[in-house]
PDB file of N, CA and C in Angstrom:
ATOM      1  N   UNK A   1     100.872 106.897 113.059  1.00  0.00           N
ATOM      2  CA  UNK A   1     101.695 108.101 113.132  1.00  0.00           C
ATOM      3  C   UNK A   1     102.768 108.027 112.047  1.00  0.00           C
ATOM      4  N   UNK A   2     102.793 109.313 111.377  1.00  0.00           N
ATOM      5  CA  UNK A   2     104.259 109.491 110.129  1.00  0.00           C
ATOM      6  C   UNK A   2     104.981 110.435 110.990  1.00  0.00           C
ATOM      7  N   UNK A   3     106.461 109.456 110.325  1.00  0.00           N
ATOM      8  CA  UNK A   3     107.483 110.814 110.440  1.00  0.00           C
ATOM      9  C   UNK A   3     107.708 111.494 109.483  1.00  0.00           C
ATOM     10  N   UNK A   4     108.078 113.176 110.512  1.00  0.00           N
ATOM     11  CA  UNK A   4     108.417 114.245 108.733  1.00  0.00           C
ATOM     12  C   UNK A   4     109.783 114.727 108.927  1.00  0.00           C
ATOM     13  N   UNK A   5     110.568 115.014 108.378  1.00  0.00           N
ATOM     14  CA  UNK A   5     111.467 116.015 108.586  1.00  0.00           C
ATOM     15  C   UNK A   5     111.063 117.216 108.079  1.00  0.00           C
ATOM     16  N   UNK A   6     111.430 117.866 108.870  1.00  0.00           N
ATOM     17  CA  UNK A   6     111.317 119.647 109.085  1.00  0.00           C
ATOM     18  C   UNK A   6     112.240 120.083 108.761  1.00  0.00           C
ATOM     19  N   UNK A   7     113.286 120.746 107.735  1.00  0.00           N
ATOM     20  CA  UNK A   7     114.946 120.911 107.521  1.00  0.00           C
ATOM     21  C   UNK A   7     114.619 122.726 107.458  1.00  0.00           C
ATOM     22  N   UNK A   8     115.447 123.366 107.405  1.00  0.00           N
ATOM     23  CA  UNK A   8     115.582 124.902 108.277  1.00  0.00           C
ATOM     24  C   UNK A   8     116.722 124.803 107.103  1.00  0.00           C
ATOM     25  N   UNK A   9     116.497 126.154 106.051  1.00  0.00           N
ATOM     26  CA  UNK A   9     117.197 126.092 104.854  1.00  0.00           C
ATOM     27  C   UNK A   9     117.613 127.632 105.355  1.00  0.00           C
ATOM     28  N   UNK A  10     119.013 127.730 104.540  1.00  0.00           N
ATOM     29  CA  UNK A  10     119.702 129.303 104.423  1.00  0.00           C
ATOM     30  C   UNK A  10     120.307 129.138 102.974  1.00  0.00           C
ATOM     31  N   UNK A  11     120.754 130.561 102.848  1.00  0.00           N
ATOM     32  CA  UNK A  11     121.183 130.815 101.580  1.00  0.00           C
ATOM     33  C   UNK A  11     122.643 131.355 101.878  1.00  0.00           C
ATOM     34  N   UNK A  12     123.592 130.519 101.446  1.00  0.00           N
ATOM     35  CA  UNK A  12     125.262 130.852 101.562  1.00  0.00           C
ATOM     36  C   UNK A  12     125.496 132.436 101.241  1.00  0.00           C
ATOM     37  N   UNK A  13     126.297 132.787 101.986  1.00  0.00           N
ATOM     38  CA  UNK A  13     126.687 134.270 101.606  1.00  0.00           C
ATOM     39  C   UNK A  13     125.617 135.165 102.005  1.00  0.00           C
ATOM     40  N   UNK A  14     124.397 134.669 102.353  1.00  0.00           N
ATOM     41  CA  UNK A  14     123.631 135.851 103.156  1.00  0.00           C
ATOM     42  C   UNK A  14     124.336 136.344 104.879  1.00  0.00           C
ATOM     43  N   UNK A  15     124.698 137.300 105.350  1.00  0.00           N
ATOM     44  CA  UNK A  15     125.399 138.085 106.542  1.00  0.00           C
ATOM     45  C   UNK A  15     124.288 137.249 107.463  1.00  0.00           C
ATOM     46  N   UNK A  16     124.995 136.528 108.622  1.00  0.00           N
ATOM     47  CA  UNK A  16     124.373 136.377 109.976  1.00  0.00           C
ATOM     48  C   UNK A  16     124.039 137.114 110.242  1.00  0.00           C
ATOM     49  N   UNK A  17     122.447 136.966 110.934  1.00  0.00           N
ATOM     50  CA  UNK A  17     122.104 138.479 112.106  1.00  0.00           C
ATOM     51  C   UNK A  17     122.791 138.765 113.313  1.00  0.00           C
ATOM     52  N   UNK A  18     122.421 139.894 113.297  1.00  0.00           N
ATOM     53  CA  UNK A  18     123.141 140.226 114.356  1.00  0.00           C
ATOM     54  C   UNK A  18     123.392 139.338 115.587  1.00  0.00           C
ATOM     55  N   UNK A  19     124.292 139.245 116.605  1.00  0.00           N
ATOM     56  CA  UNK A  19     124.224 138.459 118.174  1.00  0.00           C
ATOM     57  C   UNK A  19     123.065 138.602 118.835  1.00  0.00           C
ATOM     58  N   UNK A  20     122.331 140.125 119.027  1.00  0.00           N
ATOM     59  CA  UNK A  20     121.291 139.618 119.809  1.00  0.00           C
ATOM     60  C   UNK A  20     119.785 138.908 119.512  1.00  0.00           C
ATOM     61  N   UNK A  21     119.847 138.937 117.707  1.00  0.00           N
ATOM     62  CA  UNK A  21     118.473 138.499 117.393  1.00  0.00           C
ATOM     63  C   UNK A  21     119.037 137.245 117.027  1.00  0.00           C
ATOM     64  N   UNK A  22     120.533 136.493 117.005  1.00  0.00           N
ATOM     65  CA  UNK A  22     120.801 135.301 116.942  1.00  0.00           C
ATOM     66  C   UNK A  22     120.584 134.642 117.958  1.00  0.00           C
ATOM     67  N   UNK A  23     120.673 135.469 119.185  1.00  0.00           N
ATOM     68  CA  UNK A  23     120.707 134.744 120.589  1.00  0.00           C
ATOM     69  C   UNK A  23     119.113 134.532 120.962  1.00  0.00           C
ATOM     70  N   UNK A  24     117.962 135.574 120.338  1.00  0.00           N
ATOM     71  CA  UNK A  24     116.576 135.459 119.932  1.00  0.00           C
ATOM     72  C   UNK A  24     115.880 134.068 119.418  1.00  0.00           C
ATOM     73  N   UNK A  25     117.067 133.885 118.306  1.00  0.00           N
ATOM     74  CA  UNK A  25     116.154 132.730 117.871  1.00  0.00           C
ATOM     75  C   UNK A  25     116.435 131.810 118.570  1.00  0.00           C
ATOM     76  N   UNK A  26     117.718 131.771 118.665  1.00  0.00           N
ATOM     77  CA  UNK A  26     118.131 130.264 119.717  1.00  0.00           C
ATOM     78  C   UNK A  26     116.952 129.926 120.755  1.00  0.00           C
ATOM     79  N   UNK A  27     116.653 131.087 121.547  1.00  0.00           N
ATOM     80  CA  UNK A  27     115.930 131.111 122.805  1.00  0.00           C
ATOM     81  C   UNK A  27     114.250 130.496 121.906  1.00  0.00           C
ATOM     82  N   UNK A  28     114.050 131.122 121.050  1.00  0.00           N
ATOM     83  CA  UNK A  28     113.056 130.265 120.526  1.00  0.00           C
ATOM     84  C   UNK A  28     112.707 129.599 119.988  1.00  0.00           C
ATOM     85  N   UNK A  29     113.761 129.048 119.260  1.00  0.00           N
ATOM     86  CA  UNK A  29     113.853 127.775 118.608  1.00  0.00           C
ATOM     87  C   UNK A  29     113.795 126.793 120.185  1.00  0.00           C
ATOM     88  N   UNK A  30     114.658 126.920 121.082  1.00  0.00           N
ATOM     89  CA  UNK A  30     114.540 125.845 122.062  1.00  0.00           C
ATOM     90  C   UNK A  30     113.294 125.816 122.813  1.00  0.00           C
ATOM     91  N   UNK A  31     112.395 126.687 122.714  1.00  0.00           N
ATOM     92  CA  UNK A  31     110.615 126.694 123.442  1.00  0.00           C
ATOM     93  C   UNK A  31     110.106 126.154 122.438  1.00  0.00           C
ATOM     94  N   UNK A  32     110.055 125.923 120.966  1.00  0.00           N
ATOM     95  CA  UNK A  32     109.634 124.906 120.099  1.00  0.00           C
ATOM     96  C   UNK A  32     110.136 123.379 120.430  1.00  0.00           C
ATOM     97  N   UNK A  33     111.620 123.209 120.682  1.00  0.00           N
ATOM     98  CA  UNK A  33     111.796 121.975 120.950  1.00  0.00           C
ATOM     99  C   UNK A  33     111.421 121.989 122.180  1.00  0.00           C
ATOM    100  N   UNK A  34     111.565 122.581 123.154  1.00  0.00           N
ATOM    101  CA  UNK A  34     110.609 121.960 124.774  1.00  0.00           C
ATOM    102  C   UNK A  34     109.213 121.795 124.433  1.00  0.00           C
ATOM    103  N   UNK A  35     108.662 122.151 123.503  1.00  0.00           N
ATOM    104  CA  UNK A  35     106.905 122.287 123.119  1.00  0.00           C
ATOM    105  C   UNK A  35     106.616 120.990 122.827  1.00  0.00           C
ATOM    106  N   UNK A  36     108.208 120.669 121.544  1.00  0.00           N
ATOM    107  CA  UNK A  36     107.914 119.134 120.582  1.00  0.00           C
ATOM    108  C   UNK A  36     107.994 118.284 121.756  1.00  0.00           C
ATOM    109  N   UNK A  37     108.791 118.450 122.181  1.00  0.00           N
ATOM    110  CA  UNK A  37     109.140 117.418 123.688  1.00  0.00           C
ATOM    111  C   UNK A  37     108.051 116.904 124.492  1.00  0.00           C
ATOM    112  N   UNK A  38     107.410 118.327 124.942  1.00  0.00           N
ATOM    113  CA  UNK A  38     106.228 117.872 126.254  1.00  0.00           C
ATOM    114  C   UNK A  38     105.037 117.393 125.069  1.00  0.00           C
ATOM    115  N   UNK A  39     104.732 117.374 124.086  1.00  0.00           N
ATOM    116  CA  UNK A  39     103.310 116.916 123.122  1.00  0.00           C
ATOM    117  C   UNK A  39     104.033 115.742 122.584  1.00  0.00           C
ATOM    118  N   UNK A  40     105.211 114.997 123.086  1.00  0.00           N
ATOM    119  CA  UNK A  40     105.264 113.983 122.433  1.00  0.00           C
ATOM    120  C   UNK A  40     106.087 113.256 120.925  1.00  0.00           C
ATOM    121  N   UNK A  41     105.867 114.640 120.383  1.00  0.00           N
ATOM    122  CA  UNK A  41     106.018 114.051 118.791  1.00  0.00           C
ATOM    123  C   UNK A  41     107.740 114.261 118.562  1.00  0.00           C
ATOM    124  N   UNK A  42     108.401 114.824 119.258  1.00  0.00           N
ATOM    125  CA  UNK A  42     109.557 114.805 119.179  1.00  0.00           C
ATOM    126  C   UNK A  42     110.418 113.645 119.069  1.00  0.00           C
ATOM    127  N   UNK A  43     111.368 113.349 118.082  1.00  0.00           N
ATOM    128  CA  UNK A  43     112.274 112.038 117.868  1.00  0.00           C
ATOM    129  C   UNK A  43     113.266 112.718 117.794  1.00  0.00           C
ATOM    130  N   UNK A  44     114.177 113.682 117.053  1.00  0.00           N
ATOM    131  CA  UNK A  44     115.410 114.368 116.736  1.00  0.00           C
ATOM    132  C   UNK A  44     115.500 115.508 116.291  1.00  0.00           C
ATOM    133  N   UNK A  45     116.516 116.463 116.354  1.00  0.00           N
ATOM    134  CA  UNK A  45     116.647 117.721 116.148  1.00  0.00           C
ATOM    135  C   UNK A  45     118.324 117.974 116.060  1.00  0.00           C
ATOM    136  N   UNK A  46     118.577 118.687 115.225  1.00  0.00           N
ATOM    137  CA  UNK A  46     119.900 119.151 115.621  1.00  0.00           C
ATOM    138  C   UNK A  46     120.206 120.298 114.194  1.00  0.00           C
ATOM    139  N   UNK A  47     121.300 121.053 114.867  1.00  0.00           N
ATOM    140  CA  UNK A  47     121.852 122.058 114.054  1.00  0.00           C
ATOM    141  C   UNK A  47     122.664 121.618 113.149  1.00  0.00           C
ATOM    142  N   UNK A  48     123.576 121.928 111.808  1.00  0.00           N
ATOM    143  CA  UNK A  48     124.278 121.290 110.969  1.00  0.00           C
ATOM    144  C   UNK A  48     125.529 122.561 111.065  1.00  0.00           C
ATOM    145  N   UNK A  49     126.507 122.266 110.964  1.00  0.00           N
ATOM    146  CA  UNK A  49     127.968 123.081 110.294  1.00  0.00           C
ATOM    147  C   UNK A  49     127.759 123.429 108.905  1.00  0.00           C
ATOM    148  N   UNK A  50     128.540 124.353 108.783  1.00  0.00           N
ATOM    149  CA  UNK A  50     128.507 124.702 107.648  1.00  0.00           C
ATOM    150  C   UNK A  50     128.387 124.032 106.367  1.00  0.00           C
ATOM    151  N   UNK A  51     128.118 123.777 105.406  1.00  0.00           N
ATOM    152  CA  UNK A  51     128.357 122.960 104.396  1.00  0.00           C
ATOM    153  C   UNK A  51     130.146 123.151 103.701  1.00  0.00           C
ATOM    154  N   UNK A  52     130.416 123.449 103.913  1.00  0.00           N
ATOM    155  CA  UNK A  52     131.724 123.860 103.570  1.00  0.00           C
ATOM    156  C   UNK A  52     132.879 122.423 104.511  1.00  0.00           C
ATOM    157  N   UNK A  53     132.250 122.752 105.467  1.00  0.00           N
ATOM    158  CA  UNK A  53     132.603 121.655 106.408  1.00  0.00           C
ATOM    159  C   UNK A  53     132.210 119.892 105.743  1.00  0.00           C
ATOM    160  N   UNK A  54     131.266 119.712 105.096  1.00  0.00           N
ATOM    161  CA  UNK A  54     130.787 118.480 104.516  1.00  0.00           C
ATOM    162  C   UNK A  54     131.859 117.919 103.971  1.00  0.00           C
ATOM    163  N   UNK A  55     131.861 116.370 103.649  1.00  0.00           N
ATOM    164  CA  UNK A  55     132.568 115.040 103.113  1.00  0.00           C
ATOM    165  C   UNK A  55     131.329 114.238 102.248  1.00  0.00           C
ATOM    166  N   UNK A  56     131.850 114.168 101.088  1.00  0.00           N
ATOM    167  CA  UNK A  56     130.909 113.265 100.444  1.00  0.00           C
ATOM    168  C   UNK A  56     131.462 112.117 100.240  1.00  0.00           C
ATOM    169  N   UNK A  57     131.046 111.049 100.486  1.00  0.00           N
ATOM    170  CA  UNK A  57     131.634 109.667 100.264  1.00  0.00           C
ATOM    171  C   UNK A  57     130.967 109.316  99.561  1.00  0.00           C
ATOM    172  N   UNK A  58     131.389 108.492  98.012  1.00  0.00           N
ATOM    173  CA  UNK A  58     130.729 107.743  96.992  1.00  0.00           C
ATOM    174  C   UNK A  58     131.651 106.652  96.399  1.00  0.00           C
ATOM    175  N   UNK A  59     130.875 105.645  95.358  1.00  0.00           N
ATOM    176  CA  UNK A  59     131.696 104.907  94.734  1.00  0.00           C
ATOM    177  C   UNK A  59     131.941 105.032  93.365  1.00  0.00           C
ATOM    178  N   UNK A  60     132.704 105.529  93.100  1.00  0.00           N
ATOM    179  CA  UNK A  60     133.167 105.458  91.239  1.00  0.00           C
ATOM    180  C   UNK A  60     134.014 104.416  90.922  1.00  0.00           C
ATOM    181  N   UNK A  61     133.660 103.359  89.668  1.00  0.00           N
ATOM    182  CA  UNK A  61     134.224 102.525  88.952  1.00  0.00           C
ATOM    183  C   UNK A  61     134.930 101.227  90.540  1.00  0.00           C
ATOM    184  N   UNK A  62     133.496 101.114  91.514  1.00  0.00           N
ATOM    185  CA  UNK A  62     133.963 100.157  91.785  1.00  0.00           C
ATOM    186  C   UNK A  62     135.085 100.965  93.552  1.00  0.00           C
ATOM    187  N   UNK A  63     135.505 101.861  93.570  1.00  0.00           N
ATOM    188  CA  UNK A  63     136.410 103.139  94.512  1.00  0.00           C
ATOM    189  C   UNK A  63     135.548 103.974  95.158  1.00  0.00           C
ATOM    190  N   UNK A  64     136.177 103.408  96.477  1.00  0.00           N
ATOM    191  CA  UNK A  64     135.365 104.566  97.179  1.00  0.00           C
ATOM    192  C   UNK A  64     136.382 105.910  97.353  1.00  0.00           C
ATOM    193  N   UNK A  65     135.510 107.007  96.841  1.00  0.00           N
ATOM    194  CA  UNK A  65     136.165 108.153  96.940  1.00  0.00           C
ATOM    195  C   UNK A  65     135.654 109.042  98.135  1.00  0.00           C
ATOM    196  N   UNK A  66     136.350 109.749  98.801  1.00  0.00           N
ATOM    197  CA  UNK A  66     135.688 111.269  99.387  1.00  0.00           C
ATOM    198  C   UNK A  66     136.390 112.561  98.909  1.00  0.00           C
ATOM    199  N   UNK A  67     135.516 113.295  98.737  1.00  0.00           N
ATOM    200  CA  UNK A  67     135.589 115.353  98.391  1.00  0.00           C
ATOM    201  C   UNK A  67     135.308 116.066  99.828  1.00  0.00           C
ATOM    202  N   UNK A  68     135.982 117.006  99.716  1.00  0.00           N
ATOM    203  CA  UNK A  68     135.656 118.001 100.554  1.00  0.00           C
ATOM    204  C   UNK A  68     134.328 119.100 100.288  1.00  0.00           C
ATOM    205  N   UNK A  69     133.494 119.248 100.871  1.00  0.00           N
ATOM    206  CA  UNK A  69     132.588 120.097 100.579  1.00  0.00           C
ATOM    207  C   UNK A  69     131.217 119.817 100.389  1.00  0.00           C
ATOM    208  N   UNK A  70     130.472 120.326 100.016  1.00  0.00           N
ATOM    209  CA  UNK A  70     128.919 119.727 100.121  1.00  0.00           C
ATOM    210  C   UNK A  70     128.852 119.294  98.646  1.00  0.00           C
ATOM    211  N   UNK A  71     127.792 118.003  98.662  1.00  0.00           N
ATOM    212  CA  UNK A  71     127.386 117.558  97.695  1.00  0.00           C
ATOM    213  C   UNK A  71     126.974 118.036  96.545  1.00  0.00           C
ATOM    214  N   UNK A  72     125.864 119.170  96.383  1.00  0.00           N
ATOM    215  CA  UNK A  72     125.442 119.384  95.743  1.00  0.00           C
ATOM    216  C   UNK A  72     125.671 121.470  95.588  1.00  0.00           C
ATOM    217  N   UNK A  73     126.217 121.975  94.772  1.00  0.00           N
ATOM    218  CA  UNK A  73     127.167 122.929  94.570  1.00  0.00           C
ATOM    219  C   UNK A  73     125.558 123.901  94.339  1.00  0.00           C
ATOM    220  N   UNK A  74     125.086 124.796  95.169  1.00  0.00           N
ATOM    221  CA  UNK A  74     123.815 125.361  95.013  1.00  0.00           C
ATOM    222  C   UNK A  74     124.171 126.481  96.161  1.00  0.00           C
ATOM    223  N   UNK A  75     123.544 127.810  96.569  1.00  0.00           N
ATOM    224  CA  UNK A  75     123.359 129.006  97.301  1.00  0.00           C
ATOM    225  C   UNK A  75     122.826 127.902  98.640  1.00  0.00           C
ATOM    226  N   UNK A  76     121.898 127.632  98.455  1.00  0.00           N
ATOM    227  CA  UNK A  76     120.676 127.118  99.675  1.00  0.00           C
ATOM    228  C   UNK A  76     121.224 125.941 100.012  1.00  0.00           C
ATOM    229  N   UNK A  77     121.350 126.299 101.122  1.00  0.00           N
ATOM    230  CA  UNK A  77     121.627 124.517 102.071  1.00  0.00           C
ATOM    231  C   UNK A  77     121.016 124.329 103.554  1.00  0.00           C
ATOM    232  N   UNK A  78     120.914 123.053 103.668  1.00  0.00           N
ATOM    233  CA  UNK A  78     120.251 122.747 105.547  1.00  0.00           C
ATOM    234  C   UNK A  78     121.239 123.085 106.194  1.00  0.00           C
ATOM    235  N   UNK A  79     120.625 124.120 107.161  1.00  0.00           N
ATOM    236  CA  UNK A  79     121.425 124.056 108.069  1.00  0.00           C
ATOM    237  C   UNK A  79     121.191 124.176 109.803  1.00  0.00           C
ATOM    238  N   UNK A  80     119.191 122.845 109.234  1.00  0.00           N
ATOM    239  CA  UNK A  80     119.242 122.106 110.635  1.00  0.00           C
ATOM    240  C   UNK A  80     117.921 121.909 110.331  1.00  0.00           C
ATOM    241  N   UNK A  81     117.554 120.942 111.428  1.00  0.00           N
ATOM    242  CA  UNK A  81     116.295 119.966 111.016  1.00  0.00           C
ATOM    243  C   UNK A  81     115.869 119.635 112.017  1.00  0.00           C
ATOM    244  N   UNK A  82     114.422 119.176 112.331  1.00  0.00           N
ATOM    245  CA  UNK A  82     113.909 118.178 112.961  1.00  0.00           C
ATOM    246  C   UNK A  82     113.185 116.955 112.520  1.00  0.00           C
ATOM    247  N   UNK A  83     113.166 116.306 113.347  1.00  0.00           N
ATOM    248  CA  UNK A  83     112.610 114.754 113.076  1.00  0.00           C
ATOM    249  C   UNK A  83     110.873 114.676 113.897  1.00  0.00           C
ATOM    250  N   UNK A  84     109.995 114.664 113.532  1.00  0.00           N
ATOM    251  CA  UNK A  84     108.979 114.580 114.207  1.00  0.00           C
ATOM    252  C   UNK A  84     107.861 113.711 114.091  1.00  0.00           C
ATOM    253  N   UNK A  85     107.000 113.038 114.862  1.00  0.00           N
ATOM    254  CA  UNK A  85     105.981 112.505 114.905  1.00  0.00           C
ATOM    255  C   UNK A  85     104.929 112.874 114.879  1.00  0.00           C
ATOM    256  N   UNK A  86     103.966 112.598 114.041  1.00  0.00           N
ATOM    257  CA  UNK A  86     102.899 113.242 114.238  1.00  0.00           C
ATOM    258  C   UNK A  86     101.664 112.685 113.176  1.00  0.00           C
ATOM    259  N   UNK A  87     100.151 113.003 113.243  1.00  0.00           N
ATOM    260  CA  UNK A  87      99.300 112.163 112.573  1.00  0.00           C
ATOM    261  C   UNK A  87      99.233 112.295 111.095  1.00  0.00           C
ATOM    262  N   UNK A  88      99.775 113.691 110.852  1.00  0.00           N
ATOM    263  CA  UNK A  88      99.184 113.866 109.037  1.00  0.00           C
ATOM    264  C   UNK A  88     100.186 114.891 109.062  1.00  0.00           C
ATOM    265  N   UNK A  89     100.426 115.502 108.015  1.00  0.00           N
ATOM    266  CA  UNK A  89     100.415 116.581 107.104  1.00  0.00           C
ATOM    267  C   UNK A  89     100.421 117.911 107.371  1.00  0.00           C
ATOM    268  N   UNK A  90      98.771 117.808 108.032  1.00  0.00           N
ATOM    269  CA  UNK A  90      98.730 118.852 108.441  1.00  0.00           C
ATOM    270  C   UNK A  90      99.266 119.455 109.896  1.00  0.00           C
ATOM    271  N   UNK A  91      99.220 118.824 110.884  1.00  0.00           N
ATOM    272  CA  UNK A  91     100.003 118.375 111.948  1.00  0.00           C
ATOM    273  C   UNK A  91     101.647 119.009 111.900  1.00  0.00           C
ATOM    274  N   UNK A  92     101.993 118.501 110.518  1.00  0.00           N
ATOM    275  CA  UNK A  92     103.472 118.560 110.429  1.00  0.00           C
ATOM    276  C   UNK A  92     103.381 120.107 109.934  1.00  0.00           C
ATOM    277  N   UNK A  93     102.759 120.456 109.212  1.00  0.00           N
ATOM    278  CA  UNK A  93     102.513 121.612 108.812  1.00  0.00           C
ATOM    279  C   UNK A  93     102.282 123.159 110.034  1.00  0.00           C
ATOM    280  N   UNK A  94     101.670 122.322 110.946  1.00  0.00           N
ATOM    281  CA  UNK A  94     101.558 123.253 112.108  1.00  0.00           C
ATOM    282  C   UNK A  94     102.742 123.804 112.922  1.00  0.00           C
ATOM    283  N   UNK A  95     103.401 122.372 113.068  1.00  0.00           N
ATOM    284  CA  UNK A  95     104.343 122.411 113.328  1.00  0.00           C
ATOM    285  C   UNK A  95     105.954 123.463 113.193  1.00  0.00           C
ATOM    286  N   UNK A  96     105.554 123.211 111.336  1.00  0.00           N
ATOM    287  CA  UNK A  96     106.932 124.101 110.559  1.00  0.00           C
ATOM    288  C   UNK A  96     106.395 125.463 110.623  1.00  0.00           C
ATOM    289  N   UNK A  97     105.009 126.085 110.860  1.00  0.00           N
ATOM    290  CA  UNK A  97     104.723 126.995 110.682  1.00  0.00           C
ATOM    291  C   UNK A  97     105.492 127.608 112.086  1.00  0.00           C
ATOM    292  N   UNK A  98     105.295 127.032 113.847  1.00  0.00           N
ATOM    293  CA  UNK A  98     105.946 127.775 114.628  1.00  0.00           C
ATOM    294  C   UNK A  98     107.756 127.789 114.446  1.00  0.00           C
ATOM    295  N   UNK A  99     107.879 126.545 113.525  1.00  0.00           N
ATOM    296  CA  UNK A  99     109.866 126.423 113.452  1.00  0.00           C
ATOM    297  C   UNK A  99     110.095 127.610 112.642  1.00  0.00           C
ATOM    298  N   UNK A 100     109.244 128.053 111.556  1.00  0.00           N
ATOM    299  CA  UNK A 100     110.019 128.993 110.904  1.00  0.00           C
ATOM    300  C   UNK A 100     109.720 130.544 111.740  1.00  0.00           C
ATOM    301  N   UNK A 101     109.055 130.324 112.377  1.00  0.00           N
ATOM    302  CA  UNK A 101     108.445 131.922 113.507  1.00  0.00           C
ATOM    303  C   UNK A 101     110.048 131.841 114.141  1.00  0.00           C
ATOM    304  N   UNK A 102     110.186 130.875 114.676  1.00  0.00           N
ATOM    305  CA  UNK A 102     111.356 130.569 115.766  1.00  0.00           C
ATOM    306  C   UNK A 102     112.695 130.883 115.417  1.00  0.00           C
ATOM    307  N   UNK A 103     112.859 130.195 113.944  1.00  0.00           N
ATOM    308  CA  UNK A 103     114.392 129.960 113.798  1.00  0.00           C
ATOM    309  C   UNK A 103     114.426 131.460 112.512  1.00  0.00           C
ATOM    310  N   UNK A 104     113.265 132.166 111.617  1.00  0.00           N
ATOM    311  CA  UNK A 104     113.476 133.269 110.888  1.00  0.00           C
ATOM    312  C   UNK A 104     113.707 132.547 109.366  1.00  0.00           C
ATOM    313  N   UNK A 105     114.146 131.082 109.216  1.00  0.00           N
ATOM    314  CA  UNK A 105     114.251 130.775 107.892  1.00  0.00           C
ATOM    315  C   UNK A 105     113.487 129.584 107.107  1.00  0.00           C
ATOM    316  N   UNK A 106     113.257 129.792 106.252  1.00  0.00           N
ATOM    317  CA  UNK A 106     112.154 128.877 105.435  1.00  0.00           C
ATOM    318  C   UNK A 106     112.270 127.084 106.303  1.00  0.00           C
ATOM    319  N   UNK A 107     111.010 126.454 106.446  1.00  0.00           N
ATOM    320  CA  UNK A 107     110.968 125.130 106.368  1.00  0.00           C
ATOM    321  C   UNK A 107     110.866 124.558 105.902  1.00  0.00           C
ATOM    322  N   UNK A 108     111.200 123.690 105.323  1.00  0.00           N
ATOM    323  CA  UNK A 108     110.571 122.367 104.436  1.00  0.00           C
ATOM    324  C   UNK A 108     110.387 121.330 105.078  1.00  0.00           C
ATOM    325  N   UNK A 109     109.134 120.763 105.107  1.00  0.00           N
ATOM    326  CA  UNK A 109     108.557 119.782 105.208  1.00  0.00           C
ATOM    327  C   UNK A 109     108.208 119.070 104.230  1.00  0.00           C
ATOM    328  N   UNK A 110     108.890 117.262 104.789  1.00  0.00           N
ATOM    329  CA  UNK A 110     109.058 116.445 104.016  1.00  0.00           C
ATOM    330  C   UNK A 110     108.553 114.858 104.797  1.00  0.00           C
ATOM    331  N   UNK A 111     107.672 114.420 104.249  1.00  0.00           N
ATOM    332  CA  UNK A 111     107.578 112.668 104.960  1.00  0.00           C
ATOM    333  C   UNK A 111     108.387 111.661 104.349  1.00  0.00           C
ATOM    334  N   UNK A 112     108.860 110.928 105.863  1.00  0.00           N
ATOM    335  CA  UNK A 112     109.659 109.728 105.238  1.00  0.00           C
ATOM    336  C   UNK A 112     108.823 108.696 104.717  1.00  0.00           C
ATOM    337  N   UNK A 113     109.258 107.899 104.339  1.00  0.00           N
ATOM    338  CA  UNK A 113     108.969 107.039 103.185  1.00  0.00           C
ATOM    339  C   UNK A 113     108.178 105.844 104.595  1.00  0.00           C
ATOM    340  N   UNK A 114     107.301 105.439 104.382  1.00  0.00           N
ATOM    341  CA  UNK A 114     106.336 104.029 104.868  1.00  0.00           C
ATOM    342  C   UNK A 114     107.564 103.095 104.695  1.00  0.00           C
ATOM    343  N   UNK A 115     107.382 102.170 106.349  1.00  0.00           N
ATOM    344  CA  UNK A 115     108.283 101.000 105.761  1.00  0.00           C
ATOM    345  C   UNK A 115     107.852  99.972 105.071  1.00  0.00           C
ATOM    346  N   UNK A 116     108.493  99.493 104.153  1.00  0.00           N
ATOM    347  CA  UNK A 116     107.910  98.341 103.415  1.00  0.00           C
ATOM    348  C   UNK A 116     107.024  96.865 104.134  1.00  0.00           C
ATOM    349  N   UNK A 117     106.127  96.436 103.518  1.00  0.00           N
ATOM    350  CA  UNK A 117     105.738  95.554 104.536  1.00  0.00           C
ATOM    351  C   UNK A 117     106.383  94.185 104.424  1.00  0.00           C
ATOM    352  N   UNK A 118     106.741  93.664 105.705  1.00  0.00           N
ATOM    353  CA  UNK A 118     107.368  92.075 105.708  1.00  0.00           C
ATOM    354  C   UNK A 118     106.482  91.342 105.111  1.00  0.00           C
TER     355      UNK A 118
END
């Protein structure tokens, strides 16, 4: 079994929908995670804050510094993901196809990296 992340992308400055088709997706985004849940493949999920809200911590010349704000200065940012189990690809693929029905915004699907062998 691989894990993938599933990340749920928006574009800054696009208008929230309205309350009741926000309160829509919620309701179906959470019958996707009760779905991931009862089949198993579920490991993590969660929503993100704004990017605006972000801290980047790095080291320059040896200093650790932190900024306010998101890392990488772009329209499009995560703003929520899942963690999932599952056999292939395609699997994961099935998967992002009901997250983006659910949540209304693009998925990306991505596999983590194999652990190295001891």
């Amino acid at each position: 079994m691989k894990q993938y992340l599933l990340s749920v992308h928006g574009t800054k400055g696009d208008p929230p929908p309205p309350p009741d088709v926000m309160q829509q997706m919620f309701a179906d985004v959470e019958k996707v995670n009760q779905e991931m849940r009862e089949t198993g493949i579920w490991v993590f999920a969660g929503g993100l804050e704004d990017p605006a809200d972000a801290t980047v911590v790095r080291v320059e010349k040896g200093e650790v510094l932190t900024t306010d704000g998101p890392y990488v200065e772009t329209k499009e940012q995560i703003g929520g993901f899942w963690v999932i189990q599952v056999e292939n690809l395609d699997e994961a693929l099935a998967w992002a196809e009901k997250a983006t029905r659910a949540c209304g915004a693009p998925v990306e699907v991505r596999p983590f990296q194999d652990e190295p062998a001891v």
